[in-house]
C-alpha atoms as a PDB file:
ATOM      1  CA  UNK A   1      96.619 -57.431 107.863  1.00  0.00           C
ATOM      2  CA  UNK A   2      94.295 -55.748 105.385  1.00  0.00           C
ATOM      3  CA  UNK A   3      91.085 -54.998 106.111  1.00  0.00           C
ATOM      4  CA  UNK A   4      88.852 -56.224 103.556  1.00  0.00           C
ATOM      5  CA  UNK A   5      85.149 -54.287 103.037  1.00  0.00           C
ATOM      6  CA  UNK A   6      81.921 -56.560 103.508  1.00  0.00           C
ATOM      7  CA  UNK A   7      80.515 -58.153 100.680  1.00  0.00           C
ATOM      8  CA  UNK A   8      77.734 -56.012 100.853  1.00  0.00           C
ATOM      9  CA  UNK A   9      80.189 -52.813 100.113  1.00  0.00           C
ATOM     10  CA  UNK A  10      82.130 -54.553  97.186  1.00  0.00           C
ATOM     11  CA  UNK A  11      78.572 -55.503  95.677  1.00  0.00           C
ATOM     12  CA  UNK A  12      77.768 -51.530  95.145  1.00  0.00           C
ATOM     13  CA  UNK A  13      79.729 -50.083  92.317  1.00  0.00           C
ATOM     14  CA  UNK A  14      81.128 -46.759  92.743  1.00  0.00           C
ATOM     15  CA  UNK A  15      79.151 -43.719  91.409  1.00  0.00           C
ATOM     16  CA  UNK A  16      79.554 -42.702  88.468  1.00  0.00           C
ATOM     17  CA  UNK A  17      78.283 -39.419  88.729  1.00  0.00           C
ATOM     18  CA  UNK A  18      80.827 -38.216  91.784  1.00  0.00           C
ATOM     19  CA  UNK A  19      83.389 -39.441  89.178  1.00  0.00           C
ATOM     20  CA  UNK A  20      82.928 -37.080  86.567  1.00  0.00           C
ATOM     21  CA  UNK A  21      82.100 -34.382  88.999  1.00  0.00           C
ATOM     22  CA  UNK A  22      85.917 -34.885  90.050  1.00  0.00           C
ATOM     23  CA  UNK A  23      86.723 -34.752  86.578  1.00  0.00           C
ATOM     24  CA  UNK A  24      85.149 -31.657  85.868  1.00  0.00           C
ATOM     25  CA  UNK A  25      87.065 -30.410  89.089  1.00  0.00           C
ATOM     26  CA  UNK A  26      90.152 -30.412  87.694  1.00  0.00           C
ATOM     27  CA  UNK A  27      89.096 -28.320  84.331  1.00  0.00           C
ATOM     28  CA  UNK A  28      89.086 -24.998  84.300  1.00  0.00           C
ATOM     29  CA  UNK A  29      86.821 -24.583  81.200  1.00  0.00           C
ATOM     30  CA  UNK A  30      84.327 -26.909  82.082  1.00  0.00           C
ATOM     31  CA  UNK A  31      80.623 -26.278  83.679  1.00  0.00           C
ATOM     32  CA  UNK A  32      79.906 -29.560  85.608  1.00  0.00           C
ATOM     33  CA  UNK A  33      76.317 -30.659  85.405  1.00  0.00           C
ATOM     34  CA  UNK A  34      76.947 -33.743  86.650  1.00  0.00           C
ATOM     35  CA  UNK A  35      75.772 -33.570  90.408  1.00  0.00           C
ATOM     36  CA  UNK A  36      71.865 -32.146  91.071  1.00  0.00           C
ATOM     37  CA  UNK A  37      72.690 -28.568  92.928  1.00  0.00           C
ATOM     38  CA  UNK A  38      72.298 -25.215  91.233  1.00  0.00           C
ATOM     39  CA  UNK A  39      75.239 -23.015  89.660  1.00  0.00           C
ATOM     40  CA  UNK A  40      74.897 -20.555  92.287  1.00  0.00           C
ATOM     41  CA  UNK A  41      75.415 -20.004  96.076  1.00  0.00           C
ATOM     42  CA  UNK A  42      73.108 -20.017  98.753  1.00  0.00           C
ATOM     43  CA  UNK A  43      71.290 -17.178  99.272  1.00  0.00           C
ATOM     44  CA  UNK A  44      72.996 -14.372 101.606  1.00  0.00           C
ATOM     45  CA  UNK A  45      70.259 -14.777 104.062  1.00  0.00           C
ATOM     46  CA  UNK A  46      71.019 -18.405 105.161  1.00  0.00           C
ATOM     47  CA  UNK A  47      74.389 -17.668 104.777  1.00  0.00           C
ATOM     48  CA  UNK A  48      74.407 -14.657 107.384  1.00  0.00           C
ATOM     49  CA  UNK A  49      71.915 -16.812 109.837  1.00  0.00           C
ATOM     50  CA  UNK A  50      74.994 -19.645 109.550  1.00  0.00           C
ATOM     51  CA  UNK A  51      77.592 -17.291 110.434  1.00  0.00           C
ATOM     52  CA  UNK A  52      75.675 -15.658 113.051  1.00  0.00           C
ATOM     53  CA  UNK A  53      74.858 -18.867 114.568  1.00  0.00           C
ATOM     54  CA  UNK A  54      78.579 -19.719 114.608  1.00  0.00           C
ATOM     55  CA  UNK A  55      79.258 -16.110 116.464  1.00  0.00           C
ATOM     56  CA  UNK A  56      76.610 -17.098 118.906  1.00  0.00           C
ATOM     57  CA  UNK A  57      78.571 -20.246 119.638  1.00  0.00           C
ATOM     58  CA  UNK A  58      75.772 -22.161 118.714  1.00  0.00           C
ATOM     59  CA  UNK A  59      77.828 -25.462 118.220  1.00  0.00           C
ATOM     60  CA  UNK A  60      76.284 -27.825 120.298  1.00  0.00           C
ATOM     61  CA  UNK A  61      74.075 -30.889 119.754  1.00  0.00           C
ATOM     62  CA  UNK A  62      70.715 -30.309 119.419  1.00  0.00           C
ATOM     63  CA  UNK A  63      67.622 -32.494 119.687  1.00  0.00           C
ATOM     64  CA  UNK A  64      68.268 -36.161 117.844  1.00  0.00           C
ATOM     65  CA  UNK A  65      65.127 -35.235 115.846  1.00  0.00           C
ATOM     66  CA  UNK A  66      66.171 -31.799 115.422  1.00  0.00           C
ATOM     67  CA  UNK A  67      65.145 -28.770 116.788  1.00  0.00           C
ATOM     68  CA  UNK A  68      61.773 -28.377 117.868  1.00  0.00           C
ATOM     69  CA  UNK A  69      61.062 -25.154 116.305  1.00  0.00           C
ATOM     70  CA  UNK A  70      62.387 -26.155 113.172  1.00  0.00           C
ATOM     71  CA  UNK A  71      60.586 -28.713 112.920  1.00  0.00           C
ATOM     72  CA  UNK A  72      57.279 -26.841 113.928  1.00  0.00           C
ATOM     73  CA  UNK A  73      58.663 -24.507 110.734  1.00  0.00           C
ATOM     74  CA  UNK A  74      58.865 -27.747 108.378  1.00  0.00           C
ATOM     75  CA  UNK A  75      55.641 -29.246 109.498  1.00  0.00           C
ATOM     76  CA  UNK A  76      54.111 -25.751 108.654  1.00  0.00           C
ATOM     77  CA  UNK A  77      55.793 -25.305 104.907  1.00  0.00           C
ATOM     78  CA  UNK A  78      54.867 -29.006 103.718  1.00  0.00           C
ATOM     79  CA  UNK A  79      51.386 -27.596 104.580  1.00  0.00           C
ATOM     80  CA  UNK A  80      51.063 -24.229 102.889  1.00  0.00           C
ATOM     81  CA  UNK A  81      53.214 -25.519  99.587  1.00  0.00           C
ATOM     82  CA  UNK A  82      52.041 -29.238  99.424  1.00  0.00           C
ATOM     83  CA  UNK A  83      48.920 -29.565 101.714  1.00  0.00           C
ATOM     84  CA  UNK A  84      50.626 -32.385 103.794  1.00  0.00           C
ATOM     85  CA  UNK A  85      49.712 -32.075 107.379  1.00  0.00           C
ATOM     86  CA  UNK A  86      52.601 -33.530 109.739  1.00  0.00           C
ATOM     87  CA  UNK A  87      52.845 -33.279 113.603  1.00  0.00           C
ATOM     88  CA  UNK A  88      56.508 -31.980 113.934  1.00  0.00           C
ATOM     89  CA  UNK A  89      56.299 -33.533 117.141  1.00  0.00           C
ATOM     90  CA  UNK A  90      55.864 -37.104 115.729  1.00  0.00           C
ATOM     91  CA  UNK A  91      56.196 -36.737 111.912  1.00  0.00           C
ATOM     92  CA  UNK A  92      58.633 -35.059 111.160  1.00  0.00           C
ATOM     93  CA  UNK A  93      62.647 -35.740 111.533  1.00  0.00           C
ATOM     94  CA  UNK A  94      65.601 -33.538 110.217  1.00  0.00           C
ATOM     95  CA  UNK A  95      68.609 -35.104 108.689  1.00  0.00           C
ATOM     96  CA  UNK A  96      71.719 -33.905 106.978  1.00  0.00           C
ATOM     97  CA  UNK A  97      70.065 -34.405 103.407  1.00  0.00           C
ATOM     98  CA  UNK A  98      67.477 -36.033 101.771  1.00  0.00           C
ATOM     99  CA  UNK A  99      70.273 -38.978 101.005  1.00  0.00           C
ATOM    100  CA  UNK A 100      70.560 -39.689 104.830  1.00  0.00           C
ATOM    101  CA  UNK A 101      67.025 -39.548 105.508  1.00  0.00           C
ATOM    102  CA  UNK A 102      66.199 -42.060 102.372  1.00  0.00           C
ATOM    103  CA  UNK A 103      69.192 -44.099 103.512  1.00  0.00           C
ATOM    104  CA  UNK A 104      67.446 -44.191 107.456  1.00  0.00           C
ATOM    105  CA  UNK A 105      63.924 -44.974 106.275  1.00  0.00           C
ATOM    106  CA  UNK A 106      65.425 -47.912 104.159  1.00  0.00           C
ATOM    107  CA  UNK A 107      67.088 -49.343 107.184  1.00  0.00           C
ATOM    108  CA  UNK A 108      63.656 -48.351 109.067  1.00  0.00           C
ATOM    109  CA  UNK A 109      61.318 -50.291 106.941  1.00  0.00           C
ATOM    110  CA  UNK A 110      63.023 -53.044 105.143  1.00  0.00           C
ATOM    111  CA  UNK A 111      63.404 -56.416 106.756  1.00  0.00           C
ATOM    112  CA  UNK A 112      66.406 -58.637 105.138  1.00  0.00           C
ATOM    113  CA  UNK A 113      65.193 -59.833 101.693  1.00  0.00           C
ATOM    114  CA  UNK A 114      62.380 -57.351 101.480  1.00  0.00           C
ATOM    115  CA  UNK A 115      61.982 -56.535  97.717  1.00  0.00           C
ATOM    116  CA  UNK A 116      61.883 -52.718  97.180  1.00  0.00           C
ATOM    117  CA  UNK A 117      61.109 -51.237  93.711  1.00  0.00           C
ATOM    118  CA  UNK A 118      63.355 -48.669  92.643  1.00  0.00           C
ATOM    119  CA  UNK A 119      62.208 -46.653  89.408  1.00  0.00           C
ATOM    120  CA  UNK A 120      65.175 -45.931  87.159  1.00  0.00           C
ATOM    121  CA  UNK A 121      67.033 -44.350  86.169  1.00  0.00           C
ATOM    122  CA  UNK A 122      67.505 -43.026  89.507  1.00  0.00           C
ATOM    123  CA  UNK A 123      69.997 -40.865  91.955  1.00  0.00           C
ATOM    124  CA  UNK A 124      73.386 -43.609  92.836  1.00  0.00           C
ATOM    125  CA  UNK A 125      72.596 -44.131  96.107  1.00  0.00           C
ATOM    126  CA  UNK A 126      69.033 -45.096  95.978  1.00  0.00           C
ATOM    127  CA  UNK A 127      70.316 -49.080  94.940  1.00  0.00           C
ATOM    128  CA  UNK A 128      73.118 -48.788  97.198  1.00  0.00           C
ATOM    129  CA  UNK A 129      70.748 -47.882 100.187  1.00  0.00           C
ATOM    130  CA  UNK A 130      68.500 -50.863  99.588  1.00  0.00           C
ATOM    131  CA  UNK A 131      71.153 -53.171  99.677  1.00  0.00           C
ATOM    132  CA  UNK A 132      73.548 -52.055 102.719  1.00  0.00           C
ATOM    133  CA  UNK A 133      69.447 -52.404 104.164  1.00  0.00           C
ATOM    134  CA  UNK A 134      69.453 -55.848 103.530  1.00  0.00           C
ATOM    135  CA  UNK A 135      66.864 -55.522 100.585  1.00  0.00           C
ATOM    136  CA  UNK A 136      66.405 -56.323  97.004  1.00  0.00           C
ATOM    137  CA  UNK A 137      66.800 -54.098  94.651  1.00  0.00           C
ATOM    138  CA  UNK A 138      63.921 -54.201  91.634  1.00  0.00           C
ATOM    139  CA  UNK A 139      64.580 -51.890  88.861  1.00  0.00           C
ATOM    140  CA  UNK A 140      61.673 -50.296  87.379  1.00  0.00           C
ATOM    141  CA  UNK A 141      62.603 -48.665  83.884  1.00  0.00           C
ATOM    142  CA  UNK A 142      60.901 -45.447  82.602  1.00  0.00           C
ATOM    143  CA  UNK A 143      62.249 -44.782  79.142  1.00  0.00           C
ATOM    144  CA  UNK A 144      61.664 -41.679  76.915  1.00  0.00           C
ATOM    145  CA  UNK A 145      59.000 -43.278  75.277  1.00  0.00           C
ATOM    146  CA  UNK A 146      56.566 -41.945  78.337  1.00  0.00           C
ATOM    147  CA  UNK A 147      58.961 -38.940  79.308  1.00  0.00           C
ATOM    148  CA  UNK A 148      60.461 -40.918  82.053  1.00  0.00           C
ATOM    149  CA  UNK A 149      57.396 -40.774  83.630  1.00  0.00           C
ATOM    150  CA  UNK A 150      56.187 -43.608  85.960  1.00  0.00           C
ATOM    151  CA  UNK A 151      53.063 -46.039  84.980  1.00  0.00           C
ATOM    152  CA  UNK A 152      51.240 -48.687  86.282  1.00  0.00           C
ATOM    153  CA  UNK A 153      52.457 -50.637  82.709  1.00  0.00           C
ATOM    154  CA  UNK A 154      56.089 -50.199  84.190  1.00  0.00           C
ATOM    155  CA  UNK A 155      55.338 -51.548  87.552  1.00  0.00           C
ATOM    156  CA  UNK A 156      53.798 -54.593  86.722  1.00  0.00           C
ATOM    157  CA  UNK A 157      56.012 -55.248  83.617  1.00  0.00           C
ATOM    158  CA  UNK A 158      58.875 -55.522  86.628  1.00  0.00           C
ATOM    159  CA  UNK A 159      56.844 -57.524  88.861  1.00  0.00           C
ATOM    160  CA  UNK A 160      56.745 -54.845  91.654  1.00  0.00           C
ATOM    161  CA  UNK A 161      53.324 -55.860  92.296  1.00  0.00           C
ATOM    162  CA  UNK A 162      55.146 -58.037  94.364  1.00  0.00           C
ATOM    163  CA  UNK A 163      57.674 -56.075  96.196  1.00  0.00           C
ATOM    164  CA  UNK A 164      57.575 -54.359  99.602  1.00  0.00           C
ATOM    165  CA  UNK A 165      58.661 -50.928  99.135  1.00  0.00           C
ATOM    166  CA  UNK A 166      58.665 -48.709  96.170  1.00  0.00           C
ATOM    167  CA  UNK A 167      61.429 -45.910  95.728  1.00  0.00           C
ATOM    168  CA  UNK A 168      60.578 -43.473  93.655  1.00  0.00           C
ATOM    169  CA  UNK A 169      61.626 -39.310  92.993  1.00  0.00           C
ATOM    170  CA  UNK A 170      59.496 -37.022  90.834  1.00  0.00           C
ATOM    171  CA  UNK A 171      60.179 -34.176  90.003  1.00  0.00           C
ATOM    172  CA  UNK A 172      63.413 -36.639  88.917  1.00  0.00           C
ATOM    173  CA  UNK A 173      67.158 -36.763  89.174  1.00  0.00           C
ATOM    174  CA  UNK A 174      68.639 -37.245  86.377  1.00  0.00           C
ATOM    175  CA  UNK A 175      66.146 -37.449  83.932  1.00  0.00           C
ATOM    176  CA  UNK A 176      64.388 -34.042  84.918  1.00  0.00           C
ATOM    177  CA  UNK A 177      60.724 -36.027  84.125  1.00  0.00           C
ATOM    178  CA  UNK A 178      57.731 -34.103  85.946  1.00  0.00           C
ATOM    179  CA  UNK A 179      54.376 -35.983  86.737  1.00  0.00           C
ATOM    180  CA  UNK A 180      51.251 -34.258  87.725  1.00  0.00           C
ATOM    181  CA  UNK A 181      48.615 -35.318  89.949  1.00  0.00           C
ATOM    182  CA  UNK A 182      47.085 -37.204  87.016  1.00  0.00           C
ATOM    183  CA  UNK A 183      49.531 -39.272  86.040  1.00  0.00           C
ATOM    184  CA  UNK A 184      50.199 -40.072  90.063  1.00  0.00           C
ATOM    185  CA  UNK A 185      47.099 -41.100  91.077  1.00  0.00           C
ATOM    186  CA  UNK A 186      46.945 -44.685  88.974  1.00  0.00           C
ATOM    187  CA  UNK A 187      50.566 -45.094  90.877  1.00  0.00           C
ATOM    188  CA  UNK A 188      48.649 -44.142  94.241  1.00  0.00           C
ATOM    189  CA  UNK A 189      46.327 -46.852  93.490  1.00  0.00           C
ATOM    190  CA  UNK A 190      48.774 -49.014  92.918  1.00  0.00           C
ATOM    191  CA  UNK A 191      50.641 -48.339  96.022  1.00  0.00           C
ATOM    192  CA  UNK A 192      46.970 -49.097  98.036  1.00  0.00           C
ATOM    193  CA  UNK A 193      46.281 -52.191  95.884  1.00  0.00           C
ATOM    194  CA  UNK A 194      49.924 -53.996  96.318  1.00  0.00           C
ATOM    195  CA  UNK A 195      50.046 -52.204  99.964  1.00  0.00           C
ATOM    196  CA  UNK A 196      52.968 -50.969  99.249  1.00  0.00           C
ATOM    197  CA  UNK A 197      55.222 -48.781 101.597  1.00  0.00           C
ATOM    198  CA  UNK A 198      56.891 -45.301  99.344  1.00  0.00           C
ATOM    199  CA  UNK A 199      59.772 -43.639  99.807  1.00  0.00           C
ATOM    200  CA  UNK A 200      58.962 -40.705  98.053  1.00  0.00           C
ATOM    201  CA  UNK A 201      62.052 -38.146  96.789  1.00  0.00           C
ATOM    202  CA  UNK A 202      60.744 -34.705  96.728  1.00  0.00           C
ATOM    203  CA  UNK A 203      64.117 -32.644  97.181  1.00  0.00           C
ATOM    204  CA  UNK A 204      63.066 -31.328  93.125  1.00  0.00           C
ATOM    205  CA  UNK A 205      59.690 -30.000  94.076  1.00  0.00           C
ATOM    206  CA  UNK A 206      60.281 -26.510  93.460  1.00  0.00           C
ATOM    207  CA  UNK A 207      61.771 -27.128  90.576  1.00  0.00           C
ATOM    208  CA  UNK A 208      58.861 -28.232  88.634  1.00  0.00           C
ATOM    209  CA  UNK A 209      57.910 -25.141  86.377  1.00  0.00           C
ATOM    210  CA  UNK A 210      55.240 -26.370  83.786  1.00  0.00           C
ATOM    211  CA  UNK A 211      53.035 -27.243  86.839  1.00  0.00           C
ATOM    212  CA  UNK A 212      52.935 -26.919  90.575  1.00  0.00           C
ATOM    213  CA  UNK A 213      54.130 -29.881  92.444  1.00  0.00           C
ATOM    214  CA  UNK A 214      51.955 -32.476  93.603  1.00  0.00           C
ATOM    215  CA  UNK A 215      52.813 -35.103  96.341  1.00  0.00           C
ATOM    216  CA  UNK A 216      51.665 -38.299  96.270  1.00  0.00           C
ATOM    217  CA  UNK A 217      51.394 -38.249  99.909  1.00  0.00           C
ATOM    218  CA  UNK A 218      48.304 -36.345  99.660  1.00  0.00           C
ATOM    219  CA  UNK A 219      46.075 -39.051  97.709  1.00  0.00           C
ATOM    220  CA  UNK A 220      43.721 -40.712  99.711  1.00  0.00           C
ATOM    221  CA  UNK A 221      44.922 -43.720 101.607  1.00  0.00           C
ATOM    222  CA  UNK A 222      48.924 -42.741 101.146  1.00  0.00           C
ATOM    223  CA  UNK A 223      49.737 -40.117 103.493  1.00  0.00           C
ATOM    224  CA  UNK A 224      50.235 -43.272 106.301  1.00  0.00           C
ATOM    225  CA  UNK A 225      51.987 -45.628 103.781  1.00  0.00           C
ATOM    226  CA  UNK A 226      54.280 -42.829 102.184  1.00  0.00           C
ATOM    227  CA  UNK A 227      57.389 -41.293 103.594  1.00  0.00           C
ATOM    228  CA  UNK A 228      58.278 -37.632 102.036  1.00  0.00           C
ATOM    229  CA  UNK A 229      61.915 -36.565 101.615  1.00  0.00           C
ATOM    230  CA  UNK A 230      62.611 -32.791 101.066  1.00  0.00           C
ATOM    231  CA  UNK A 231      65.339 -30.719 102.412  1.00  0.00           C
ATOM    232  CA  UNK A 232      66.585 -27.007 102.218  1.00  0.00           C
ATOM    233  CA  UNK A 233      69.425 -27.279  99.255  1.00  0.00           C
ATOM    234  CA  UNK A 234      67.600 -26.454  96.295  1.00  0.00           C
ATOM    235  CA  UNK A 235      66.751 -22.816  95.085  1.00  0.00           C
ATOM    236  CA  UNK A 236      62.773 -21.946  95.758  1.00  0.00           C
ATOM    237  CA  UNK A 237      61.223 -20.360  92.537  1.00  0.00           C
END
């Protein structure tokens, strides 16, 4: 017998992306750009607290949520950087990466045939997510024309005035496009007009150098329909 993989695996392609990075593996005089982490190692600071931990024995589970005081820790950092004010009791959860915690709000919010907008070009496992969630995946194109930048011309030109969710990462892998708090708050609107739920990627946020980082969490009327992803893997400036 052979075990066969579900429909719903053979109908995602496999990523691109992970398939040059194995390329570039195997070349010694190539610089891989092809997966979003920096050229350079963690700093020696989280790298001693790992090691330390791991002389400690600290090995166990911890809390499902994560642990409480990092979460208080979280909940206090999305404040001072971003202004978004979480409990870390109720609001805030800590995953293994911003790709599980996307891939566990998906399966939290969307019902079978939801229709989630997804803006493109996006990270490989944003489609991929919606559909082992049972959803429907509704590309929404940015093109260079507006810097890859998101409008309320490109939602409604793919009809996601109609979907449930919208999926969307700014600062943006792989495109790199920025938006500032102007050019978020027609897509806010949107959001509140359509009552739309958003999975908003934020792992980039200090990464955005021409201007500081704005979330659209903060906009009135989003910080209850908005989910925040952010995580601990890319360098601070």
């Amino acid at each position: 017998m052979t075990i066969e993989p579900s429909q719903r695996v053979q109908a995602v392609p496999p990523s691109g992306i992970r398939r040059f990075f194995e390329l570039a593996e195997e070349m010694d005089d190539i610089i891989s750009l092809g997966v979003g982490e920096p050229d350079f190692s963690a700093p020696w600071a989280a790298r001693e607290a790992a090691i330390t931990s791991l002389e400690l024995g600290k090995t166990s589970y911890t809390a499902n949520r994560g642990r409480s005081d990092l979460r208080e820790l979280i909940a206090s950092d999305a404040d001072s950087r971003y202004g978004l004010d979480y409990d870390p009791d109720d609001e805030v959860l800590v995953t293994t990466g911003a790709s599980e915690g996307l891939d566990l709000a998906l399966r939290a919010v969307v019902d079978p045939g939801d229709t989630v907008a997804v803006v493109q070009p996006s990270y490989v496992s944003y489609v991929p997510g919606v559909i082992f969630a049972g959803g429907d995946p509704l590309p929404v194109e940015t093109t260079q024309a507006t810097e890859f930048k998101l409008t309320t011309e490109a939602l409604y030109d793919a009809g996601a005035d109609e979907a449930d969710v919208l999926v969307m990462c700014y600062p943006n892998n792989p495109t790199g496009a920025t938006m500032t708090a102007d050019e978020l708050e027609p897509i806010a609107e949107f959001s509140r007009e359509h009552d739309l739920v958003v999975l908003s990627d934020e792992i980039y946020s200090e990464l955005s150098y021409e201007h500081d980082h704005t979330s659209i969490a903060t906009f009135p009327g989003m910080r209850e329909r908005t989910i925040v992803f952010n995580g601990f893997s890319r360098p601070t400036r």
